[in-house]
N, C-alpha and C. Protein backbone atom coordinates (compact mmCIF):
# COMPACT_ATOMS: atom_id res chain seq x y z
N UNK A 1 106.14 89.70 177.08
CA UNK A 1 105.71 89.56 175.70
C UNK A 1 105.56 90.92 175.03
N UNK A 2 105.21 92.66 175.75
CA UNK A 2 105.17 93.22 175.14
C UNK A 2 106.21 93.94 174.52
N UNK A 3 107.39 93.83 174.84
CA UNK A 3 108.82 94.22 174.22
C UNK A 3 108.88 93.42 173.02
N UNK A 4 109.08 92.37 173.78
CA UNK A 4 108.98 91.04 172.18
C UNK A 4 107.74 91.72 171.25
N UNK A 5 106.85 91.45 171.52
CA UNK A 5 105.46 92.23 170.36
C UNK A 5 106.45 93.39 169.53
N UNK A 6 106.55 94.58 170.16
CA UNK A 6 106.60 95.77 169.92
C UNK A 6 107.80 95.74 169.26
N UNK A 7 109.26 94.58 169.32
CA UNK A 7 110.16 94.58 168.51
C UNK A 7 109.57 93.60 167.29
N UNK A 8 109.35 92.73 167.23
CA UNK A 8 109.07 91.79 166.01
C UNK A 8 107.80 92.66 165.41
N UNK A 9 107.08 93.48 165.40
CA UNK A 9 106.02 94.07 164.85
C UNK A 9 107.07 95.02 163.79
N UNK A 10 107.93 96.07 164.56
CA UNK A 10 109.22 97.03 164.06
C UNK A 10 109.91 96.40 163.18
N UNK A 11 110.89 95.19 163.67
CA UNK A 11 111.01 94.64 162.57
C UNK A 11 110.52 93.99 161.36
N UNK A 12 109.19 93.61 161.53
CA UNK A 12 108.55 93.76 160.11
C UNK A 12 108.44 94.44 159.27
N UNK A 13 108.04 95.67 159.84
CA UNK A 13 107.60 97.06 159.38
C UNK A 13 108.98 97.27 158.56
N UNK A 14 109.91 97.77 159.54
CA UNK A 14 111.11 97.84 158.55
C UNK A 14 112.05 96.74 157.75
N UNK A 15 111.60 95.40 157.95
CA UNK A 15 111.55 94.93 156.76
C UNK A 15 111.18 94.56 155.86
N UNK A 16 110.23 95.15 155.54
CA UNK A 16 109.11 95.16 154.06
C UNK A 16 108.20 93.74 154.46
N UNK A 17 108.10 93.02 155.63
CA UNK A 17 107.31 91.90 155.69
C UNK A 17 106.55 92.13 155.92
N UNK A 18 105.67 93.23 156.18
CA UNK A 18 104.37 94.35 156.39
C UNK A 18 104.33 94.75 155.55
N UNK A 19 103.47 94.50 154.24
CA UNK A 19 103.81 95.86 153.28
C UNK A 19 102.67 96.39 152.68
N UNK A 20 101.37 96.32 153.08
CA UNK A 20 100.22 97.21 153.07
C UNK A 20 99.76 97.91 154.06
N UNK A 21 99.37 99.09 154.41
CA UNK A 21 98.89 99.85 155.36
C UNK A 21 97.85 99.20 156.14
N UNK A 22 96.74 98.34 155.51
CA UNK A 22 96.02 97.68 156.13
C UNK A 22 96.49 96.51 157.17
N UNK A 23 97.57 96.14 156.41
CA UNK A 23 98.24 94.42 157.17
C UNK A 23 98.77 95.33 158.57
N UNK A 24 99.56 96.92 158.35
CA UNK A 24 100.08 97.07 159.37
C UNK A 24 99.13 97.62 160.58
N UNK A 25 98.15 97.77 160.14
CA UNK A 25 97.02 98.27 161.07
C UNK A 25 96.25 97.11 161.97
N UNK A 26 95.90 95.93 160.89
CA UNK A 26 95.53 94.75 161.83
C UNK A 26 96.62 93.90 162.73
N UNK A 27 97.91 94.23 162.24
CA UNK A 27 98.69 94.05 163.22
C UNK A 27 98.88 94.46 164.84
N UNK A 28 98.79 95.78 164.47
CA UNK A 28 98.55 96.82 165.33
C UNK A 28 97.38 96.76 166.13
N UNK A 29 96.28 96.38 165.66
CA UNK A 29 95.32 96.32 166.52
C UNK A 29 95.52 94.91 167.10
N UNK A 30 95.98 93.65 166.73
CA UNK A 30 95.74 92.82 167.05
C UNK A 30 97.16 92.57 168.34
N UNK A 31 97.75 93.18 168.15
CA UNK A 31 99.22 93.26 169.17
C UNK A 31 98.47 94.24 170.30
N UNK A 32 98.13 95.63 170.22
CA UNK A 32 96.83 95.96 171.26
C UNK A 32 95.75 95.81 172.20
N UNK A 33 95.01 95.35 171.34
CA UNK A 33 93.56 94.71 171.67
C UNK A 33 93.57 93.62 171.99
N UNK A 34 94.49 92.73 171.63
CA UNK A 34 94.32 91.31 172.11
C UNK A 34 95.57 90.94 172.55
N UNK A 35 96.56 90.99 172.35
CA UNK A 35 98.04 90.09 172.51
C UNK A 35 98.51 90.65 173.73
N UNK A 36 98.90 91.96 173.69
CA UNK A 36 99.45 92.61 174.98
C UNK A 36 98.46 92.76 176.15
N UNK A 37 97.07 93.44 176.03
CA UNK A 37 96.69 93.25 177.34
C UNK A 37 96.43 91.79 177.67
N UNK A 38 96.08 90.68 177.27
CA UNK A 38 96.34 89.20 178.20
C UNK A 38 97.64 88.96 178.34
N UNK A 39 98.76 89.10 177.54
CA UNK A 39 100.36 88.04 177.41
C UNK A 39 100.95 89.22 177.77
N UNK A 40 101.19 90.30 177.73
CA UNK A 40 102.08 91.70 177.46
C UNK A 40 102.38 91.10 179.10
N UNK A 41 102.35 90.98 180.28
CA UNK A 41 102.90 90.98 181.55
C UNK A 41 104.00 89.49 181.53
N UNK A 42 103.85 88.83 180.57
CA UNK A 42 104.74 87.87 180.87
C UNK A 42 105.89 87.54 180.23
N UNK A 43 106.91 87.42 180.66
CA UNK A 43 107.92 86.90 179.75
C UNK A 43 108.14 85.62 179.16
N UNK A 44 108.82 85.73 177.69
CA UNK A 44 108.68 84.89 176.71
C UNK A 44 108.82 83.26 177.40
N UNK A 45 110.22 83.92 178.58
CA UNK A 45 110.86 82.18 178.77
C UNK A 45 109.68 81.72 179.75
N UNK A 46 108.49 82.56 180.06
CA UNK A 46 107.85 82.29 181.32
C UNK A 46 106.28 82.04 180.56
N UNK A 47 106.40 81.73 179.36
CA UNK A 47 105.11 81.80 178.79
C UNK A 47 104.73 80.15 178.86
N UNK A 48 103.60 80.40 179.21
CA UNK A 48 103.20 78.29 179.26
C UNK A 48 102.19 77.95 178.09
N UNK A 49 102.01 76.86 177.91
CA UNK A 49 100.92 76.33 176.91
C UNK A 49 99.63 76.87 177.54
N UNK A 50 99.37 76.40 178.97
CA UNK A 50 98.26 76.94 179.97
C UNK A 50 97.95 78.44 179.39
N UNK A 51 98.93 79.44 179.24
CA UNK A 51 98.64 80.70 179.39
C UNK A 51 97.90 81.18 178.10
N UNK A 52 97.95 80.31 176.91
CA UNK A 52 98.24 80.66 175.46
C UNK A 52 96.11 79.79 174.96
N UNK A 53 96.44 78.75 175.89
CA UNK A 53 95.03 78.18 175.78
C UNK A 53 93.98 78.86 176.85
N UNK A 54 94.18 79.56 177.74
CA UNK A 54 93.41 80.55 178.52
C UNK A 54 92.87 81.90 177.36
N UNK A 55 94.17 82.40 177.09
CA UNK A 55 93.91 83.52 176.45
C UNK A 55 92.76 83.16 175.01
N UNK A 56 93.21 81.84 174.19
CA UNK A 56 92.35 81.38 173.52
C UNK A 56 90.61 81.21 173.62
N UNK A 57 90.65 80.83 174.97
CA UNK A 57 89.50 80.05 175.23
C UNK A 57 88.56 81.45 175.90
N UNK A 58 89.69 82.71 176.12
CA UNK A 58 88.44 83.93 176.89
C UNK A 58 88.50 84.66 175.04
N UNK A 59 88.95 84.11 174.08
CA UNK A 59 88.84 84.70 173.20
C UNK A 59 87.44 84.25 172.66
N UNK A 60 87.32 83.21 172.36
CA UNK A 60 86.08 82.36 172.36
C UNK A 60 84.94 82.69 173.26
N UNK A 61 85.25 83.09 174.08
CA UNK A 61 84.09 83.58 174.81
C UNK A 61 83.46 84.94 174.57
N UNK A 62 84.31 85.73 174.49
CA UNK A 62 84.03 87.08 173.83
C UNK A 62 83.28 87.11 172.55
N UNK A 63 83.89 86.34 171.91
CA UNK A 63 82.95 86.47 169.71
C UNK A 63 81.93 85.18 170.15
N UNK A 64 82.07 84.68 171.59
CA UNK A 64 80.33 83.80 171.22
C UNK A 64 79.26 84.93 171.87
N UNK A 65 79.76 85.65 172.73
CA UNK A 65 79.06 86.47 173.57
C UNK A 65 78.69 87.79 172.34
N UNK A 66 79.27 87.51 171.73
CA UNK A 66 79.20 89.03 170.48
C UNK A 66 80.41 89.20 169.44
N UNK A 67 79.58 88.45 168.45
CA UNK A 67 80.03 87.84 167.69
C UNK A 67 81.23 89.20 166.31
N UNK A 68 80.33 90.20 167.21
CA UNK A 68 80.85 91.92 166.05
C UNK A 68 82.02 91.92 167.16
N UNK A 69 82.75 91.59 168.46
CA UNK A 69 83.82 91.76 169.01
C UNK A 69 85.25 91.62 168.38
């Protein structure tokens, strides 16, 4: 997933579908901080529903545990 991330993020960027500094920053953090370190080890064809509702559900756990996360 993190090739995939790191190209579809680029191609936004360079195609104007990013087009405030802010949008490209929460992108950025959110491809970072959250997307790549849980999904970044797996590949796209190898990605499951399981993997996508895990990552969800420790997301949920984090902003109940602290909610400023």
């Amino acid at each position: 997933m993190s090739a995939y991330a790191a190209q579809l993020f680029e191609h936004k960027v360079a195609a104007g579908d990013l087009k405030s500094a802010k949008t490209i920053e929460r992108w950025e953090d959110t491809l970072t901080i959250h997307i790549i370190p849980a999904l970044g080890d797996i590949f796209c064809h190898e990605l499951r529903y399981a993997d996508l509702v895990d990552w969800k559900n420790e997301i949920a756990r984090r902003l109940n545990a602290d909610p400023k996360a």
